[in-house]
N, C-alpha and C. Protein backbone atom coordinates (compact mmCIF):
# COMPACT_ATOMS: atom_id res chain seq x y z
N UNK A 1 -59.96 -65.69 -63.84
CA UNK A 1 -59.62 -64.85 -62.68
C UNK A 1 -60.75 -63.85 -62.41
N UNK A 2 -61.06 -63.06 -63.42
CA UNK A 2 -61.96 -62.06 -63.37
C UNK A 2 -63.45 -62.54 -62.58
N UNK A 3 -63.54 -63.59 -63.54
CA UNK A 3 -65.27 -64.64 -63.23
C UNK A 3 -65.34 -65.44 -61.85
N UNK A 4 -63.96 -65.67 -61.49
CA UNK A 4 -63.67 -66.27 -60.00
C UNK A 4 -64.21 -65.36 -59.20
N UNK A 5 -64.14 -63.85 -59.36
CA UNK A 5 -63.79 -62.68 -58.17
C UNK A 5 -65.25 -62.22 -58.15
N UNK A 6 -65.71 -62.73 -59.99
CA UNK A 6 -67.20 -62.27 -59.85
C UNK A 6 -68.01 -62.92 -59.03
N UNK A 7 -68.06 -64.04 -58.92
CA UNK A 7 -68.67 -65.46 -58.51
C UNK A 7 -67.94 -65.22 -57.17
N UNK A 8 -67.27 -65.19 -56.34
CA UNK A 8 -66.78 -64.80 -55.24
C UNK A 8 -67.78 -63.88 -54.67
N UNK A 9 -67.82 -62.91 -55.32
CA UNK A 9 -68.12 -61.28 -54.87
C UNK A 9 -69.95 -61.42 -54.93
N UNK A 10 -70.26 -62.06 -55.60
CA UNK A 10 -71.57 -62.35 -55.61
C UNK A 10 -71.68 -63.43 -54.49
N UNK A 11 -71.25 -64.19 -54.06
CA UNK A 11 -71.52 -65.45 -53.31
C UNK A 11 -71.70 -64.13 -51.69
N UNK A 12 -70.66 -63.68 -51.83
CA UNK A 12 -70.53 -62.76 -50.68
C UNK A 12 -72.14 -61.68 -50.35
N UNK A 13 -71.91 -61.34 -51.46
CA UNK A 13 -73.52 -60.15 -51.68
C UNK A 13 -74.45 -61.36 -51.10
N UNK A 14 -74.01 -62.16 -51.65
CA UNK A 14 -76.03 -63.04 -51.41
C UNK A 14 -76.12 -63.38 -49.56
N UNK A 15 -74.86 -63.69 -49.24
CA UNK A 15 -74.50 -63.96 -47.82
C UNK A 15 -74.60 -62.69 -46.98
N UNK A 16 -74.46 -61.66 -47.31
CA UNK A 16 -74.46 -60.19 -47.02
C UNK A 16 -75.74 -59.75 -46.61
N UNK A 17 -76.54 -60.05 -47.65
CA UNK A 17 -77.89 -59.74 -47.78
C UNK A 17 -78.88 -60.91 -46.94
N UNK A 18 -78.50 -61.78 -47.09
CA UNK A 18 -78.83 -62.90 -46.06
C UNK A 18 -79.20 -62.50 -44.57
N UNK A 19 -78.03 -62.43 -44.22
CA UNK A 19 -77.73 -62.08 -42.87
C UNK A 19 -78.49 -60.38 -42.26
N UNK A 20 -78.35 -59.75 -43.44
CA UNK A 20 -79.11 -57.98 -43.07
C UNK A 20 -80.46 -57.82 -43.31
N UNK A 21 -81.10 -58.90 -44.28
CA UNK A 21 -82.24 -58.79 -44.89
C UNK A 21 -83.59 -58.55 -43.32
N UNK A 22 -82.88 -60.11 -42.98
CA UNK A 22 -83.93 -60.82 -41.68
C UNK A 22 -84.27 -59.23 -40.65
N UNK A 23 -83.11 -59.08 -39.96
CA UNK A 23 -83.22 -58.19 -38.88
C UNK A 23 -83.64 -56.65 -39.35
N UNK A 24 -83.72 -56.57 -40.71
CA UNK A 24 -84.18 -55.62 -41.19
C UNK A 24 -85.77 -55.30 -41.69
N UNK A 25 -85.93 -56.56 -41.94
CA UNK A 25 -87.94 -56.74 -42.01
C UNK A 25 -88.02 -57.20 -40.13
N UNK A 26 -87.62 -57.48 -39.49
CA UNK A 26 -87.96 -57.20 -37.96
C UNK A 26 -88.21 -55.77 -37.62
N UNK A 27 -87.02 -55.19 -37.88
CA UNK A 27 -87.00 -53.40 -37.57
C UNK A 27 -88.37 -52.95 -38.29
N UNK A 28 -88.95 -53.53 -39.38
CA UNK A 28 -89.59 -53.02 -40.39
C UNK A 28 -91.02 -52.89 -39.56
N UNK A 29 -91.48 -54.09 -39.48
CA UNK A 29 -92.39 -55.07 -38.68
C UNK A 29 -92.50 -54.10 -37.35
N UNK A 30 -91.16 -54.02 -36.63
CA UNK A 30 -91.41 -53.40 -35.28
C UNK A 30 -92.16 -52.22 -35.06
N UNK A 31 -91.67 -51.61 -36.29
CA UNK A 31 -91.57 -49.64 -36.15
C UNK A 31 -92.99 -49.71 -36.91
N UNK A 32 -93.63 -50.46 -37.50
CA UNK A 32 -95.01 -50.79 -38.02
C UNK A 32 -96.12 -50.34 -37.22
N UNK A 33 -95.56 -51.82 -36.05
CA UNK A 33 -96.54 -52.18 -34.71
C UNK A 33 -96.46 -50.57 -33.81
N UNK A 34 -94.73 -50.08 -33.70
CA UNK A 34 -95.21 -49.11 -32.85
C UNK A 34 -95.54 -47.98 -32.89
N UNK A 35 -95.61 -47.79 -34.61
CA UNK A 35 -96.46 -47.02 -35.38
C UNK A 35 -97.72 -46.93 -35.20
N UNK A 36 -98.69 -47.92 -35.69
CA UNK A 36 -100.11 -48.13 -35.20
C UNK A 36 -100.50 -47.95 -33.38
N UNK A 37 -99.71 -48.62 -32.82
CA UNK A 37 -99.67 -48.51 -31.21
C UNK A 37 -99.65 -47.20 -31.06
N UNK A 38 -99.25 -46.50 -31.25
CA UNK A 38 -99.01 -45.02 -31.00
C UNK A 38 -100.31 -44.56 -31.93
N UNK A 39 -100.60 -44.49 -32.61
CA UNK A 39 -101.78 -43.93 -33.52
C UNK A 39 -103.01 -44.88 -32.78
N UNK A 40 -103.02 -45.79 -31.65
CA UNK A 40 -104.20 -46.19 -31.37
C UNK A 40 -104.55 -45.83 -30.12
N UNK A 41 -103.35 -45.86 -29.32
CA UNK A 41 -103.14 -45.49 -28.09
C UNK A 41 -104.18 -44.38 -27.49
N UNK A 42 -103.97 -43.17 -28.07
CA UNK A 42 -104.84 -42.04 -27.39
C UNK A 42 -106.14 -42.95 -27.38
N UNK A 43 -106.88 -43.01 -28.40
CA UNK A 43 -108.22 -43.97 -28.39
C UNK A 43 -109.19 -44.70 -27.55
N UNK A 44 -107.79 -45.82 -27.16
CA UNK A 44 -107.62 -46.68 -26.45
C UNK A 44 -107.82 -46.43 -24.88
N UNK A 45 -107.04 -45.51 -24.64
CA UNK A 45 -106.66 -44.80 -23.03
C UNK A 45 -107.95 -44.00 -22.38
């Protein structure tokens, strides 16, 4: 019972993390680009 709920509860985490991981290295990635964009911008203009 216990090892069911573990193995459950983990199957869930990995699916959890799955799904939040992706759109979260996007956000990561994004705020990167408009990090540098902004630090190049004056330069640039």
């Amino acid at each position: 019972m216990v090892v069911g709920t573990f193995l459950l509860w983990r199957y869930f985490e990995l699916l959890f993390h799955r799904f939040t991981l992706v759109p979260a290295i996007q956000n990561e990635t994004f705020f990167v680009r408009k990090a540098i964009w902004t630090a190049l911008e004056p330069n640039l203009g």
